[in-house]
N, C-alpha and C. Protein backbone atom coordinates (compact mmCIF):
# COMPACT_ATOMS: atom_id res chain seq x y z
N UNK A 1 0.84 -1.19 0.00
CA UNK A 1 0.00 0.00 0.00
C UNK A 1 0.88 1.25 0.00
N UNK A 2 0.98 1.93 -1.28
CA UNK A 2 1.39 3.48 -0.86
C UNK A 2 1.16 4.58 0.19
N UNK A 3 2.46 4.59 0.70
CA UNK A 3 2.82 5.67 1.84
C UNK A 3 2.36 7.09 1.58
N UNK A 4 1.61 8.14 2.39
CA UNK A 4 1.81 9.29 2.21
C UNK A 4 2.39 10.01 3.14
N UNK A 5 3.70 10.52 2.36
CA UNK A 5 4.39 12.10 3.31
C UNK A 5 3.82 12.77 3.78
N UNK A 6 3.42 13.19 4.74
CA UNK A 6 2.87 14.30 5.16
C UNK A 6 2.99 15.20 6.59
N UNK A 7 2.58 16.52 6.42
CA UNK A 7 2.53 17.03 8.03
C UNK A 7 1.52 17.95 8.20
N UNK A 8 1.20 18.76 9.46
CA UNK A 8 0.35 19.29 9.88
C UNK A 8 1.02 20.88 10.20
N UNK A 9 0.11 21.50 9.00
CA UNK A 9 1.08 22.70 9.27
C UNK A 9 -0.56 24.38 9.21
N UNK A 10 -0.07 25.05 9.36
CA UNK A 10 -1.15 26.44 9.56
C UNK A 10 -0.27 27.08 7.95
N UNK A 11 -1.52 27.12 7.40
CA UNK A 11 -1.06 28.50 6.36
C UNK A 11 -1.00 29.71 6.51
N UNK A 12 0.38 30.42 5.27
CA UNK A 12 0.37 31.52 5.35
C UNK A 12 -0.20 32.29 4.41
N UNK A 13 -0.73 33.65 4.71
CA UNK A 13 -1.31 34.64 3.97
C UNK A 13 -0.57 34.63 2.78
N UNK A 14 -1.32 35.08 1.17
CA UNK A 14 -0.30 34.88 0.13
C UNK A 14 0.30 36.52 -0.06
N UNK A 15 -0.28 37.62 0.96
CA UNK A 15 0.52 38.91 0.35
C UNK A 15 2.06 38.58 1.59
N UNK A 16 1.88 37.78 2.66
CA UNK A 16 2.92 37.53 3.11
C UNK A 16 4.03 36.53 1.97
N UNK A 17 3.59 35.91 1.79
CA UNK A 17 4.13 34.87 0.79
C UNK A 17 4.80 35.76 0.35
N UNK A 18 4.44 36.37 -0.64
CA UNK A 18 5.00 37.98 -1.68
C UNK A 18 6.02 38.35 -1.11
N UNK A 19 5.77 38.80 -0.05
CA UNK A 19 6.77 39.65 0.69
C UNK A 19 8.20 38.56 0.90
N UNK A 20 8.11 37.18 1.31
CA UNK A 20 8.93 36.28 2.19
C UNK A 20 10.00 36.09 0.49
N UNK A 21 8.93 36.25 -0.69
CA UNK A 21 9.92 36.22 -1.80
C UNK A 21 10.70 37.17 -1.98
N UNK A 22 10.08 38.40 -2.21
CA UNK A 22 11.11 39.48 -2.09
C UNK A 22 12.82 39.54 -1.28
N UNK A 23 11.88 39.12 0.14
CA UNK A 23 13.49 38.80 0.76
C UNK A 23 14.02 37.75 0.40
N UNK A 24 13.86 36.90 0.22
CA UNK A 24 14.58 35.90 -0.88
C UNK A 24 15.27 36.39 -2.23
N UNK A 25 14.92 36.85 -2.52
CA UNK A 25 15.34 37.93 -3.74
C UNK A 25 16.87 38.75 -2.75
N UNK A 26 16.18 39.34 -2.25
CA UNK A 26 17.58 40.20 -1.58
C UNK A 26 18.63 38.82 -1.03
N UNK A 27 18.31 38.52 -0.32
CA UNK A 27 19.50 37.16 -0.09
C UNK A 27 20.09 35.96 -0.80
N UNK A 28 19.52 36.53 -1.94
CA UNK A 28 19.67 35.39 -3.31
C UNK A 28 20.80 36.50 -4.20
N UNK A 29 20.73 37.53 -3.91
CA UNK A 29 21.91 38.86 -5.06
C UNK A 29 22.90 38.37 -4.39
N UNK A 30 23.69 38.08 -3.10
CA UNK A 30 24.59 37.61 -2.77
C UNK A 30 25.02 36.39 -3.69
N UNK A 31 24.23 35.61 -4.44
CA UNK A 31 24.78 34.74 -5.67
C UNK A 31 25.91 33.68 -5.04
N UNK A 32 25.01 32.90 -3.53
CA UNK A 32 25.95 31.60 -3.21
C UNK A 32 25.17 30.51 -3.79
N UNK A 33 26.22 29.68 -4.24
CA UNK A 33 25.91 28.60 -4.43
C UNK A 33 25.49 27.61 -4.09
N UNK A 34 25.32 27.30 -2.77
CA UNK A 34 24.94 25.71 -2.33
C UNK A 34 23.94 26.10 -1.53
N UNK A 35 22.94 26.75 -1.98
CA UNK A 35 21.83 26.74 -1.10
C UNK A 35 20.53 26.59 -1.83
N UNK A 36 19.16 25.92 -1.40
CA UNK A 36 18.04 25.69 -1.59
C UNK A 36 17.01 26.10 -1.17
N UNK A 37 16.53 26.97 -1.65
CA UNK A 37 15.43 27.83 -1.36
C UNK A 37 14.30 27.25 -1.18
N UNK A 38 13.60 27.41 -0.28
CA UNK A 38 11.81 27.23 -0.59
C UNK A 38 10.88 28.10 -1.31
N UNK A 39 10.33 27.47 -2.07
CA UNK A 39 9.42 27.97 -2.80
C UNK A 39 8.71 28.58 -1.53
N UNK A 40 8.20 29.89 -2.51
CA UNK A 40 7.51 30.85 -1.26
C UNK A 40 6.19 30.59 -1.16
N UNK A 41 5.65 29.95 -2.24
CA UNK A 41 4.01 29.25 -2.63
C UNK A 41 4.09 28.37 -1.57
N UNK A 42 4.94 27.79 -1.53
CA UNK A 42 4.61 26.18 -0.76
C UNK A 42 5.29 26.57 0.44
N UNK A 43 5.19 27.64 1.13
CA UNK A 43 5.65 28.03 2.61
C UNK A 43 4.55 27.59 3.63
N UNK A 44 4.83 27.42 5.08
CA UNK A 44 3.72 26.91 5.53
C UNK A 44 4.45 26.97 6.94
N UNK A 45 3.42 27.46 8.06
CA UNK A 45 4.55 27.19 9.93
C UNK A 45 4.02 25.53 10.02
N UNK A 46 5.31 24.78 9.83
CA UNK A 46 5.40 23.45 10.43
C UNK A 46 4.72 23.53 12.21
N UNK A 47 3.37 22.35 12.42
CA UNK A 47 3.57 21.96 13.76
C UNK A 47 3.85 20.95 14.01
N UNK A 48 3.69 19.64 13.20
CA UNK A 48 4.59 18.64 13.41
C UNK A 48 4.32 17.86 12.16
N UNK A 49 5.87 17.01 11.84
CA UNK A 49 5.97 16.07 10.41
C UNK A 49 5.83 14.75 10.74
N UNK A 50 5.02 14.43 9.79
CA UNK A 50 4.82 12.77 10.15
C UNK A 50 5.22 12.03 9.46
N UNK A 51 5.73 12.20 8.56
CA UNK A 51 6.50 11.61 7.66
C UNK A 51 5.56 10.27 6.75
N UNK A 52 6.21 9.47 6.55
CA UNK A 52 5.29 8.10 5.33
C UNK A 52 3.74 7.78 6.42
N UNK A 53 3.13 8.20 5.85
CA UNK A 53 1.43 7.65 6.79
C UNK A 53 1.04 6.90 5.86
N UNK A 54 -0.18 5.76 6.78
CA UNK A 54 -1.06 4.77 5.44
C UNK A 54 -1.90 5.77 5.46
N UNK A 55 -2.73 5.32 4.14
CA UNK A 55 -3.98 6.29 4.20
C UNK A 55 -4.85 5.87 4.93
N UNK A 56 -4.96 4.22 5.32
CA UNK A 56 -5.73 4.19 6.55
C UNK A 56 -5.86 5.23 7.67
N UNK A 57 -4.75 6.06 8.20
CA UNK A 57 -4.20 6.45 9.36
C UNK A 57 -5.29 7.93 9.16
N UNK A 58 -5.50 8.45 7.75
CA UNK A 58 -5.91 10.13 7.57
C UNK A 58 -7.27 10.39 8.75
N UNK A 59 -8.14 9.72 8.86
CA UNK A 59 -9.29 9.60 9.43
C UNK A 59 -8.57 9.95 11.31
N UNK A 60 -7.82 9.19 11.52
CA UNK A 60 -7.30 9.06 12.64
C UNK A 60 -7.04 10.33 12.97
N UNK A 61 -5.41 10.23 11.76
CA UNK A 61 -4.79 12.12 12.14
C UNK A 61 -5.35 13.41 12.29
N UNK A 62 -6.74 13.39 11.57
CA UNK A 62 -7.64 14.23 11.38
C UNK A 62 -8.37 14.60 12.62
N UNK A 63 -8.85 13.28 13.33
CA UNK A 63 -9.93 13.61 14.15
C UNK A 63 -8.94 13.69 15.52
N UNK A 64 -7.57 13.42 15.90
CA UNK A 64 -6.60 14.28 16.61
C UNK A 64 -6.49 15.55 16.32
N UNK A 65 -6.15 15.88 14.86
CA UNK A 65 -6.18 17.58 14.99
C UNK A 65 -6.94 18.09 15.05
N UNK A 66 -8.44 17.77 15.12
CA UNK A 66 -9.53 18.15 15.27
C UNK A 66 -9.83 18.33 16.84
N UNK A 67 -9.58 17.49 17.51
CA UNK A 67 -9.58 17.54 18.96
C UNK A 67 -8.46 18.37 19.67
N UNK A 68 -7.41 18.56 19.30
CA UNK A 68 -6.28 19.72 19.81
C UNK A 68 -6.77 20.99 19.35
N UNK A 69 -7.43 21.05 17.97
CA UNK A 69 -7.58 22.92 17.52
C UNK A 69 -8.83 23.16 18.20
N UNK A 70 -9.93 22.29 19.11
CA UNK A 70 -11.28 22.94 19.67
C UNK A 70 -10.60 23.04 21.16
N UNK A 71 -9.39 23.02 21.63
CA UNK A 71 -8.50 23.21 22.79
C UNK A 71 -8.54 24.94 22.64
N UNK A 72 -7.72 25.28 21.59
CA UNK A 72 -7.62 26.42 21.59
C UNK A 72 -8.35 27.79 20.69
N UNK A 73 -8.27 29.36 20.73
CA UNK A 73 -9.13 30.04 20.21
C UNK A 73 -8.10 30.38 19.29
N UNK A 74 -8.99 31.28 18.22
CA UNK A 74 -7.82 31.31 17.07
C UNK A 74 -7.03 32.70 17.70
N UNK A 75 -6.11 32.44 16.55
CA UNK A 75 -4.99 33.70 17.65
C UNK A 75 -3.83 33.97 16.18
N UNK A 76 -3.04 35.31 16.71
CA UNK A 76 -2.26 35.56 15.60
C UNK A 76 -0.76 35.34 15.69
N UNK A 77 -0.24 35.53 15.01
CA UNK A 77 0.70 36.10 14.72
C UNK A 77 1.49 36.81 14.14
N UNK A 78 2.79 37.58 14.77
CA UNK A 78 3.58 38.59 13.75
C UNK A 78 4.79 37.79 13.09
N UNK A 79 5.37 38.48 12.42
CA UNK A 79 6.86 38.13 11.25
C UNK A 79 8.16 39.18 12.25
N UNK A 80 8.91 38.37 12.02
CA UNK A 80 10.29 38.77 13.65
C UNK A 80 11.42 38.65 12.72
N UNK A 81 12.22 38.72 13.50
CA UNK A 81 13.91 38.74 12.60
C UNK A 81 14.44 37.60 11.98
N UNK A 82 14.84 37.65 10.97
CA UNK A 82 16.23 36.46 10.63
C UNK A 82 17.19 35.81 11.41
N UNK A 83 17.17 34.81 11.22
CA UNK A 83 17.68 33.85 11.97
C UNK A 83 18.17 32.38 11.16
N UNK A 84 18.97 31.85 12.15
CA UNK A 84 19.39 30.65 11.29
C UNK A 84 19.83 29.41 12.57
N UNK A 85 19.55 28.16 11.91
CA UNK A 85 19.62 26.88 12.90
C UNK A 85 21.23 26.40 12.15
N UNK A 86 22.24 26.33 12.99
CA UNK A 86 22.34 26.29 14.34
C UNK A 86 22.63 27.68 15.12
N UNK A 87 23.72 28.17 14.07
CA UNK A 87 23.96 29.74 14.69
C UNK A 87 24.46 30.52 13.31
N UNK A 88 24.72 31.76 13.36
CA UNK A 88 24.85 32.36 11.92
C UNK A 88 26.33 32.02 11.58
N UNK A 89 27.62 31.97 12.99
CA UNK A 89 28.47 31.17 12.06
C UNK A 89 28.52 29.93 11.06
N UNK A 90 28.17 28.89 11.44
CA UNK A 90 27.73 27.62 11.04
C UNK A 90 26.37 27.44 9.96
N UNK A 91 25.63 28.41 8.99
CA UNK A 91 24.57 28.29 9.05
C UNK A 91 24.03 26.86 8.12
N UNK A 92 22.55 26.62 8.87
CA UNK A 92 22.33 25.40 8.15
C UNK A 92 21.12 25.44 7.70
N UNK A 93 20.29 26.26 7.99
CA UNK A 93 18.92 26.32 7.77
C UNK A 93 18.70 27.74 8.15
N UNK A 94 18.25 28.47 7.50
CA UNK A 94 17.77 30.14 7.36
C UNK A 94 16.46 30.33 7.57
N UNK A 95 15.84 30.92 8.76
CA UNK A 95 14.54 31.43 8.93
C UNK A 95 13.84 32.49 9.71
N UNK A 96 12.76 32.54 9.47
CA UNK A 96 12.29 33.77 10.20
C UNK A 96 11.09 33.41 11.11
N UNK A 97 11.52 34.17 12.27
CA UNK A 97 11.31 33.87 13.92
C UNK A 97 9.47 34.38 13.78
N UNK A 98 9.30 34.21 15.01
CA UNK A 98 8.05 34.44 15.11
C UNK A 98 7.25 35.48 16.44
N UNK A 99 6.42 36.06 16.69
CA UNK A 99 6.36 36.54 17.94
C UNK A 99 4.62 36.52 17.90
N UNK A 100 3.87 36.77 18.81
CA UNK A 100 2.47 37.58 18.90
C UNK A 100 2.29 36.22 19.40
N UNK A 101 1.26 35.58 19.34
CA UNK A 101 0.52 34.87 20.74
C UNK A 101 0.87 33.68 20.86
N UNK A 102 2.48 33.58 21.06
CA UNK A 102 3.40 32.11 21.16
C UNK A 102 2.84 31.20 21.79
N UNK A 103 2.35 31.75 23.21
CA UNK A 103 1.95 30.99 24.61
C UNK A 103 0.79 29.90 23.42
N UNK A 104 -0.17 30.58 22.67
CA UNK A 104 -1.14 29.60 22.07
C UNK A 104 -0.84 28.58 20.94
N UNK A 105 -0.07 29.11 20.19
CA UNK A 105 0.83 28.24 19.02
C UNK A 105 1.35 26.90 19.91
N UNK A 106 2.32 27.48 20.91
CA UNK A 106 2.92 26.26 21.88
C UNK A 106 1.77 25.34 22.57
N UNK A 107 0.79 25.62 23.03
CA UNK A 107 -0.07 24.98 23.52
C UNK A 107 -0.94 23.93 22.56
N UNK A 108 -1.22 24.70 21.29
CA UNK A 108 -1.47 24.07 20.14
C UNK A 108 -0.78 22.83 20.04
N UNK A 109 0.91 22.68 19.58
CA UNK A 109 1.46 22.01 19.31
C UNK A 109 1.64 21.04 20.15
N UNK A 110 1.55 21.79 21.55
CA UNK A 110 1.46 20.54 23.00
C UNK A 110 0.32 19.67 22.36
N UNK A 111 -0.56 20.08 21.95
CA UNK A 111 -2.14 19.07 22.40
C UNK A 111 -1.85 17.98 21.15
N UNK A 112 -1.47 18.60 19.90
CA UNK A 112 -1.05 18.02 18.83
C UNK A 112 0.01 16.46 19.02
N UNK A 113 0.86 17.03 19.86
CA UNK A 113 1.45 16.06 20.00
C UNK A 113 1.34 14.79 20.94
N UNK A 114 0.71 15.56 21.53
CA UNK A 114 -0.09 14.21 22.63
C UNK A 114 -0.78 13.26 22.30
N UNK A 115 -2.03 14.40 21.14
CA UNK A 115 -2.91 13.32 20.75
C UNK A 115 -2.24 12.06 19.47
N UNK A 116 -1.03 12.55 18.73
CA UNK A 116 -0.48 12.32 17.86
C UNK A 116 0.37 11.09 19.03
N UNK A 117 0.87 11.17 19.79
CA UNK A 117 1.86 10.30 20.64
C UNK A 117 0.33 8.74 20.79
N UNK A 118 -0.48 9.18 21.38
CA UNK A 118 -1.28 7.64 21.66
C UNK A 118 -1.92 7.11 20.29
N UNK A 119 -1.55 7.69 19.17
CA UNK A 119 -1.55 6.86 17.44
C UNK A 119 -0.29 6.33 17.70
N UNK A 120 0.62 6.57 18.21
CA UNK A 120 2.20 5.75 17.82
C UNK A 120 3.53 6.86 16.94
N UNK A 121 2.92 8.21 17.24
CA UNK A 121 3.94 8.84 16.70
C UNK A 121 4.91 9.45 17.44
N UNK A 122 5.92 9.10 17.06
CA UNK A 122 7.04 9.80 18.40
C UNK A 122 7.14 11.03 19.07
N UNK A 123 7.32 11.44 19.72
CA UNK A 123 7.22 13.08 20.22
C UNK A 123 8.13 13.56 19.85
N UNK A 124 8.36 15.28 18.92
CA UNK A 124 9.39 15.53 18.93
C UNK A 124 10.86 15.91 19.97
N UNK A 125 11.45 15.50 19.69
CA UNK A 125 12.26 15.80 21.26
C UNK A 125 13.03 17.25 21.46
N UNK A 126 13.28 17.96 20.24
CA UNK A 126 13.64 19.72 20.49
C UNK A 126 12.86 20.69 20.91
N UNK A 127 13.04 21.44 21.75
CA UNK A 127 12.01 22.10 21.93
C UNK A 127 11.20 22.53 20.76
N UNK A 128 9.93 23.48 20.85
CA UNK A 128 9.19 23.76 19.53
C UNK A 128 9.53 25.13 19.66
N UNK A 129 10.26 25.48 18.31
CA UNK A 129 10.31 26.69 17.99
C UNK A 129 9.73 27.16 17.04
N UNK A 130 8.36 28.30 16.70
CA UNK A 130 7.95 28.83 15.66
C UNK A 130 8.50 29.41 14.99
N UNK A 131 8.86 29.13 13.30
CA UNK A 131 9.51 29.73 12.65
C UNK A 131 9.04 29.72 11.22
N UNK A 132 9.74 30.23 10.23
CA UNK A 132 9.17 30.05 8.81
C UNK A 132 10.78 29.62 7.79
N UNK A 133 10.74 28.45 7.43
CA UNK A 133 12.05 28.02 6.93
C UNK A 133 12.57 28.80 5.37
N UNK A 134 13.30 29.72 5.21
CA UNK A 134 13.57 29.94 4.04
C UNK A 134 14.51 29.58 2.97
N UNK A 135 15.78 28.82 3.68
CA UNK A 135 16.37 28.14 2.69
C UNK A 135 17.09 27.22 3.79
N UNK A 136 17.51 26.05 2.95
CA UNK A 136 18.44 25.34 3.76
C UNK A 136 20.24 25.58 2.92
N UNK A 137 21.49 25.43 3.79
CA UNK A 137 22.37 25.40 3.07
C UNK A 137 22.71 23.95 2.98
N UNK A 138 23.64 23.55 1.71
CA UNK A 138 23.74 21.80 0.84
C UNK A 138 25.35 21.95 2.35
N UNK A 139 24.84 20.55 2.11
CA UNK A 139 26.40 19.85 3.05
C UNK A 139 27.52 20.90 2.84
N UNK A 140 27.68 20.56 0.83
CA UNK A 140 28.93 20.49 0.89
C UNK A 140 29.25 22.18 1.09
N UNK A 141 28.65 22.79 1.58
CA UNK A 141 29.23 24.42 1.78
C UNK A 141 30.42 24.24 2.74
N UNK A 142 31.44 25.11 2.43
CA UNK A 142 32.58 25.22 3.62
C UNK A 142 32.04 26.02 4.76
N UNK A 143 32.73 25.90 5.48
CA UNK A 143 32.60 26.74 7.20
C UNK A 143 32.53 28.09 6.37
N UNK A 144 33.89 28.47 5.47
CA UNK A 144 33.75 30.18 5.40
C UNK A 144 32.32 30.87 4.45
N UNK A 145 31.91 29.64 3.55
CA UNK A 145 30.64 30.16 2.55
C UNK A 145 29.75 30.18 3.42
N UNK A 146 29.43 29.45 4.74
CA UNK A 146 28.40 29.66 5.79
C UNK A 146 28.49 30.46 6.80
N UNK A 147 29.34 31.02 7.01
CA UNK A 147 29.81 31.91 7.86
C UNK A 147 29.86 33.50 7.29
N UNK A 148 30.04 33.55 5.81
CA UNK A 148 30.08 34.87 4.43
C UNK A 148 27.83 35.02 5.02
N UNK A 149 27.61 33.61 4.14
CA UNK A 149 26.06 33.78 4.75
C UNK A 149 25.60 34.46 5.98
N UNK A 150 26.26 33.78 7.21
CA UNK A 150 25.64 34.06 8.01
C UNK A 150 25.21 35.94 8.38
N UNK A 151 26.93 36.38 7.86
CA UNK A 151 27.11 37.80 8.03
C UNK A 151 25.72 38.39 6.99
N UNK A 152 26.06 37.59 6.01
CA UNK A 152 24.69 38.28 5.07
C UNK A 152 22.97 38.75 5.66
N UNK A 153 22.67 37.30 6.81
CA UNK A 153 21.95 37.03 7.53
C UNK A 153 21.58 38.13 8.31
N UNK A 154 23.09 38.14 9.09
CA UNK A 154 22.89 39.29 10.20
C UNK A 154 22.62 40.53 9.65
N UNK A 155 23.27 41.03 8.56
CA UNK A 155 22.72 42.66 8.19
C UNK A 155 21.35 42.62 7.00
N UNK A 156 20.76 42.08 6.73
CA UNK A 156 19.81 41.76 6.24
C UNK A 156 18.53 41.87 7.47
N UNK A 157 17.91 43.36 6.99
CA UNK A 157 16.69 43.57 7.64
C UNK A 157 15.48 43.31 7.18
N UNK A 158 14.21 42.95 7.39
CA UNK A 158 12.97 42.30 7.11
C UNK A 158 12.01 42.59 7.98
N UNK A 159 10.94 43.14 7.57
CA UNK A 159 9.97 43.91 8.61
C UNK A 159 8.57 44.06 7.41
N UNK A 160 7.60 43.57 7.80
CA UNK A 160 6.28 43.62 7.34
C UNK A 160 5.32 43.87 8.41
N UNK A 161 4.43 44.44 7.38
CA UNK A 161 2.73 44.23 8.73
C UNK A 161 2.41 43.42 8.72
N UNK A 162 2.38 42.71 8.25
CA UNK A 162 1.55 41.14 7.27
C UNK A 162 1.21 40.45 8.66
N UNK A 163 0.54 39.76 9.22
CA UNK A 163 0.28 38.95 10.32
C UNK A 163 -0.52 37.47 9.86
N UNK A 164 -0.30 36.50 10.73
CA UNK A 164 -0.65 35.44 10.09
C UNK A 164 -2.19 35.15 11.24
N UNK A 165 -3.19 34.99 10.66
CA UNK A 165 -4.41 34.92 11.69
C UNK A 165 -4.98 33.02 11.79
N UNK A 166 -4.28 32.78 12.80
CA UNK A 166 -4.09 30.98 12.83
C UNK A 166 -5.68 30.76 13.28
N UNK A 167 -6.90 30.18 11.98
CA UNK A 167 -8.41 29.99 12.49
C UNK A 167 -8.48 28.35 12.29
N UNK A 168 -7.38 27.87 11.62
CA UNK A 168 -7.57 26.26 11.60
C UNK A 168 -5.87 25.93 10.83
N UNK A 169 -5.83 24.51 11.02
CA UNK A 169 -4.85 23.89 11.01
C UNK A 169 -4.94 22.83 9.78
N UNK A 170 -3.85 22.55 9.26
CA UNK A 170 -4.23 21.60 7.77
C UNK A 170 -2.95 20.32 7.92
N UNK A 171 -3.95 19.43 7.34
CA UNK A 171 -2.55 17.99 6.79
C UNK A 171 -2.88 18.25 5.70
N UNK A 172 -1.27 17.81 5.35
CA UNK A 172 -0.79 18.63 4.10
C UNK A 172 0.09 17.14 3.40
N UNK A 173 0.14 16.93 2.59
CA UNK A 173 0.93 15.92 1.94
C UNK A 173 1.50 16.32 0.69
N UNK A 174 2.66 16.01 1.08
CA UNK A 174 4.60 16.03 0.70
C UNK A 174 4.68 15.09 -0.64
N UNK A 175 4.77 15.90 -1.84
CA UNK A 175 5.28 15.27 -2.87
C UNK A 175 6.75 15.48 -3.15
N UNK A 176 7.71 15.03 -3.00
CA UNK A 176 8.75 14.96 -3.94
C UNK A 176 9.18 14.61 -5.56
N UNK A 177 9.50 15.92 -5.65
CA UNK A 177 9.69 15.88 -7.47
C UNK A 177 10.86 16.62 -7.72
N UNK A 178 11.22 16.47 -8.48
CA UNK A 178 13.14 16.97 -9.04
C UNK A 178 13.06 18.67 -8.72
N UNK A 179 11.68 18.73 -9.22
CA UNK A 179 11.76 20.77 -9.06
C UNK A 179 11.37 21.06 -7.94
N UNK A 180 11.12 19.77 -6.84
CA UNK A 180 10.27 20.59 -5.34
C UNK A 180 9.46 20.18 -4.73
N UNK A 181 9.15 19.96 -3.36
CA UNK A 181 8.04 19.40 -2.51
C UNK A 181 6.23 19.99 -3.45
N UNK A 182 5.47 19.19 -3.63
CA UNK A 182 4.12 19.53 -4.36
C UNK A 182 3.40 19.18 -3.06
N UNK A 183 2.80 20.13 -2.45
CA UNK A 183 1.56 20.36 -1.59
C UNK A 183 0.45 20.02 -1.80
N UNK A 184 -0.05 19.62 -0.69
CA UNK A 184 -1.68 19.60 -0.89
C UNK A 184 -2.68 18.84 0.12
N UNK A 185 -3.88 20.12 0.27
CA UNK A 185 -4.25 19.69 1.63
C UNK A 185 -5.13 18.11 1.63
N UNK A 186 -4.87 17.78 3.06
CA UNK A 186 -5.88 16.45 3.08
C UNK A 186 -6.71 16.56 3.48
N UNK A 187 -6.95 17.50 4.87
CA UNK A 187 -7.94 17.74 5.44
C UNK A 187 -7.66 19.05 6.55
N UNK A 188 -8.80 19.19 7.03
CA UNK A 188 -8.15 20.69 7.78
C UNK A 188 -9.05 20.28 9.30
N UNK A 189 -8.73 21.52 10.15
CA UNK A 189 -9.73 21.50 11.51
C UNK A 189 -9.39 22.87 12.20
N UNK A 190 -10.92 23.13 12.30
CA UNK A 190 -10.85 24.52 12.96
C UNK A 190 -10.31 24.81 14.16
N UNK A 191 -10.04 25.77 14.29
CA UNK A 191 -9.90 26.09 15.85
C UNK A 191 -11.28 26.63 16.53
N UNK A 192 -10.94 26.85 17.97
CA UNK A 192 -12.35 26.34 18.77
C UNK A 192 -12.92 27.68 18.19
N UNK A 193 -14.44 28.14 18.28
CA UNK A 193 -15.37 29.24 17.51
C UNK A 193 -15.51 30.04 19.17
């Protein structure tokens, strides 16, 4: 039986989208090489990846995220500074932070994962940090091309109004194809009314 990729993620607004390209644009004139951008269409705040599911399982995953988003009320959020996992010397993954009603996002993702833990899915074990991933850098970059980045990182400013208004939550399933992850929702669940 074919596996589906997938995770459970909140969409973003598409004039934010717009904007998250633009700065991509500015951090892309620097013209390094070993890095992989995300498509700004297919951007999305990860709350947790589940990686190969049966499709038996969708009914299941569903009526868990359905039961964690009537936990909480809908709530927003703002767009915060640049940043990068692990640190801007070293960089390995480029993104942008998050701020406005964390305490509920985190609580979200608590309930998510609980109900997701008694299906058999592992808990993540890093803390949960809200963020929006914009590029990853390839292995083979040296310390100094990630470290040239990182500086790029640090003086590179980014500031919108744009706010993201979290009213429901979506599984989303992960295509891999030569040009890029292909999206697409499976099912969604509101948050509580």
């Amino acid at each position: 039986m074919e596996k589906i990729r997938s995770f459970i993620a909140i969409e973003l607004p598409g004039e934010l989208k717009l904007e998250l390209a633009q700065l991509q644009a500015r951090l892309k004139a620097d013209n390094q090489p070993r890095i992989k951008w995300v498509n700004p269409n297919g951007m999305h705040l990860t709350l947790k990846f589940l990686g190969n599911i049966a499709p038996a399982m969708i009914d299941q995953i569903t009526e868990a995220m359905t039961d964690a988003a009537q936990k909480v009320p809908p709530f927003t959020l703002d767009v915060q500074q640049l940043g990068a996992f692990p640190n801007l010397k070293r960089v390995q993954v480029v993104w942008l932070g998050l701020g406005g009603e964390i305490d509920k996002i985190k609580q979200l993702h608590q309930f998510i994962e609980a109900n997701l833990a008694r299906l058999g899915f592992a808990p993540e074990q890093r803390p949960f940090k809200p963020h929006l991933t914009l590029a990853r850098v390839s292995n083979e970059a040296s310390p100094d091309e990630r470290q040239r980045f990182g500086e790029l990182i640090a003086s590179t400013k980014f500031e919108t109004i744009q706010i993201i208004r979290v009213e429901s939550i979506k599984l989303i399933r992960s295509q891999l194809t030569r040009e890029g992850a292909i999206y697409s929702q499976i099912s969604s669940a509101k948050l509580l009314e």
